[in-house]
Protein backbone atom coordinates (compact mmCIF):
# COMPACT_ATOMS: atom_id res chain seq x y z
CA UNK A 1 324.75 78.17 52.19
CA UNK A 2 327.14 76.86 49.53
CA UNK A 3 327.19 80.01 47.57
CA UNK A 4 328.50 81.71 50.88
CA UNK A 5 330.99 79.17 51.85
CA UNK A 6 332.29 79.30 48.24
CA UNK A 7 332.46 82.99 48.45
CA UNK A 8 334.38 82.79 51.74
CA UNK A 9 336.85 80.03 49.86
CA UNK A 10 337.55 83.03 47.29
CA UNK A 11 337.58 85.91 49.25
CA UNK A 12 340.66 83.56 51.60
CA UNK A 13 342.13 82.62 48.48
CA UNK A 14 342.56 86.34 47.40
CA UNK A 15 343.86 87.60 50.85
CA UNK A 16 346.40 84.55 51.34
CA UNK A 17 347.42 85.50 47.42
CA UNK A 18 347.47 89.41 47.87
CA UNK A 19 344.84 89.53 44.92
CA UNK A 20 343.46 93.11 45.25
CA UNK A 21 341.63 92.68 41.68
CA UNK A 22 340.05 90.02 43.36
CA UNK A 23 339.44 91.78 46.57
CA UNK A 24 338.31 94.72 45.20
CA UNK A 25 335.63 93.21 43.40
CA UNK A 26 334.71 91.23 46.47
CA UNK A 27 334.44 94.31 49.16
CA UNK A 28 331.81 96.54 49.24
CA UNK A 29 332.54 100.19 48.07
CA UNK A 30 331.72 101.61 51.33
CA UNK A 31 333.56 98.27 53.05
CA UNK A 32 335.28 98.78 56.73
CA UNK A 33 337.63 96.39 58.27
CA UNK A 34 337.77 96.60 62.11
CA UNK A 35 341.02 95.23 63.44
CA UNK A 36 342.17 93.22 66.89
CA UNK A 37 343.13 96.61 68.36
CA UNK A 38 340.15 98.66 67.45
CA UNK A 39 341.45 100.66 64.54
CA UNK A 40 339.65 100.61 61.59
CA UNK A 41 340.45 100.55 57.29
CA UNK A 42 338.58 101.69 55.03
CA UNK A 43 338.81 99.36 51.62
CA UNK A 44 341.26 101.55 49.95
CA UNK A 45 343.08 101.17 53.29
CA UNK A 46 342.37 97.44 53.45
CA UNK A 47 343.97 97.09 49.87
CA UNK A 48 346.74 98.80 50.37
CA UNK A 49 347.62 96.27 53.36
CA UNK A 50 348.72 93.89 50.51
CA UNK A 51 351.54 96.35 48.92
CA UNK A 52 354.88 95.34 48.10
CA UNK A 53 356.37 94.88 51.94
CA UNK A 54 353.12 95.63 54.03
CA UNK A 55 351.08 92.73 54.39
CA UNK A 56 352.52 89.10 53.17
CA UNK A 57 350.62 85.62 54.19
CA UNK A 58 352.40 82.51 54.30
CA UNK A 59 348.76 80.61 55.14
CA UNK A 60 345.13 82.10 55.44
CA UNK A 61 342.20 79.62 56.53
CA UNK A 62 338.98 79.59 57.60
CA UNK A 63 337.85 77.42 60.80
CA UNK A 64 334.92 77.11 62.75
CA UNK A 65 333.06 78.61 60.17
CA UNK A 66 329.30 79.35 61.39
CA UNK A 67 326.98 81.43 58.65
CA UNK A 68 323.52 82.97 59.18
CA UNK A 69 321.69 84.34 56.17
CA UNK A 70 318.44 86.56 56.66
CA UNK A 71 317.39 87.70 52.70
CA UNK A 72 320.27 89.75 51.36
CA UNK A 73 322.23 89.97 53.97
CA UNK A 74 324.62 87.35 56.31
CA UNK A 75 326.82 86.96 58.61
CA UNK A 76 329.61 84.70 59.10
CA UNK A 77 331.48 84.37 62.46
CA UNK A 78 335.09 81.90 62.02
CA UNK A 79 338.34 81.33 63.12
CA UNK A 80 340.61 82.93 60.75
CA UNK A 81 343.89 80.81 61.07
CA UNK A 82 347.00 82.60 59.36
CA UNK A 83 350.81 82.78 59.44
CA UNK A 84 352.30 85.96 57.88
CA UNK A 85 353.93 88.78 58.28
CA UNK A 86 352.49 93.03 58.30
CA UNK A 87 355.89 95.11 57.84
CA UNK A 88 358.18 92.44 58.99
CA UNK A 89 356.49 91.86 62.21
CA UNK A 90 354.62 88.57 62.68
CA UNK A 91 351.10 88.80 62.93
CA UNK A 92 348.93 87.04 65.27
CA UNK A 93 348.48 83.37 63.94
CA UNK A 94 344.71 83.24 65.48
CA UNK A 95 341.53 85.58 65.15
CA UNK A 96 337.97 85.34 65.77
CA UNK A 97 336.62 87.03 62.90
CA UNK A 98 332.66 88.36 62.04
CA UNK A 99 332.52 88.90 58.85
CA UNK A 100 329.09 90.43 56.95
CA UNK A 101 328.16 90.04 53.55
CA UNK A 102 325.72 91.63 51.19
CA UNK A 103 324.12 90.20 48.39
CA UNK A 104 323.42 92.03 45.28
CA UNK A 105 322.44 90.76 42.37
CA UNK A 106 322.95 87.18 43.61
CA UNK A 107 326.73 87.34 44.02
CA UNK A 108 327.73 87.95 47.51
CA UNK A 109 329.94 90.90 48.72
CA UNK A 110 331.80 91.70 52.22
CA UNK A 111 330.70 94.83 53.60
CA UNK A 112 332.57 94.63 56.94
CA UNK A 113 334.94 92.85 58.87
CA UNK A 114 336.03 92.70 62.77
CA UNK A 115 338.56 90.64 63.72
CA UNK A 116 339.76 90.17 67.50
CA UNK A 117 342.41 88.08 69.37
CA UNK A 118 341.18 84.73 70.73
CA UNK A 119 343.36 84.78 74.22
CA UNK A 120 346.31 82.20 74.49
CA UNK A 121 347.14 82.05 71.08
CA UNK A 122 350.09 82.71 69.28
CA UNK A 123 350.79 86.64 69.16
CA UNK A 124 347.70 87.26 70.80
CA UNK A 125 347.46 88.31 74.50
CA UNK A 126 347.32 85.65 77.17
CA UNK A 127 344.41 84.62 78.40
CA UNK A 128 342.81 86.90 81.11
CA UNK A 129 344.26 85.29 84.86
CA UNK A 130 346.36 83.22 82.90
């Protein structure tokens, strides 16, 4: 599980940096993020996020992080904790976050991503009766 949580340490780094090199040697070709509304981004979409005045991070961690491999594939299911910004609007600072990976050639890869909004926290809806 090292090799994942290592590839999960770079594939933060490159989102908190804006690295689409990185990235796009990271996400599958035929990659689809899901987001906390339901709309979805292709990787060309997911790279453009990080464009001069779309997308800027001030943090991006990982929490909570719980992995399951089963032979080339896994999935990892975490708290992604960031502070940031998405066209000068502040984006939610919490999100539970599934996240599958692929492995090919012994590297891992993220093929998909869906992200929601964990109730009470900041930006996100309040908490259902709340």
């Amino acid at each position: 599980m090292s090799d994942i949580t290592a590839f999960l340490q770079r594939w933060a780094a490159a989102e908190l940096s804006g690295d689409t090199v990185t990235l796009d040697a990271v996400l599958t070709d035929d990659f689809v993020g899901v987001g906390p509304l339901g709309f979805m981004l292709p990787k060309s979409a997911w790279l453009a996020r990080h464009q001069p005045g779309e997308l800027n991070y001030k943090s991006f961690d990982l929490d909570e992080v719980q992995t399951r491999a089963c032979g080339d594939a896994a999935v990892a299911i975490v708290r992604q904790i960031a502070k940031g910004a998405y066209r000068g609007h502040p984006i939610p600072e919490d999100a539970r976050a599934t996240l599958l990976l692929v492995s090919d050639n012994g590297g891992w890869q993220l093929a998909g991503v869906h992200l929601s909004f964990i109730a009470g926290t900041a930006g996100a809806p309040p908490a259902p009766g709340a």
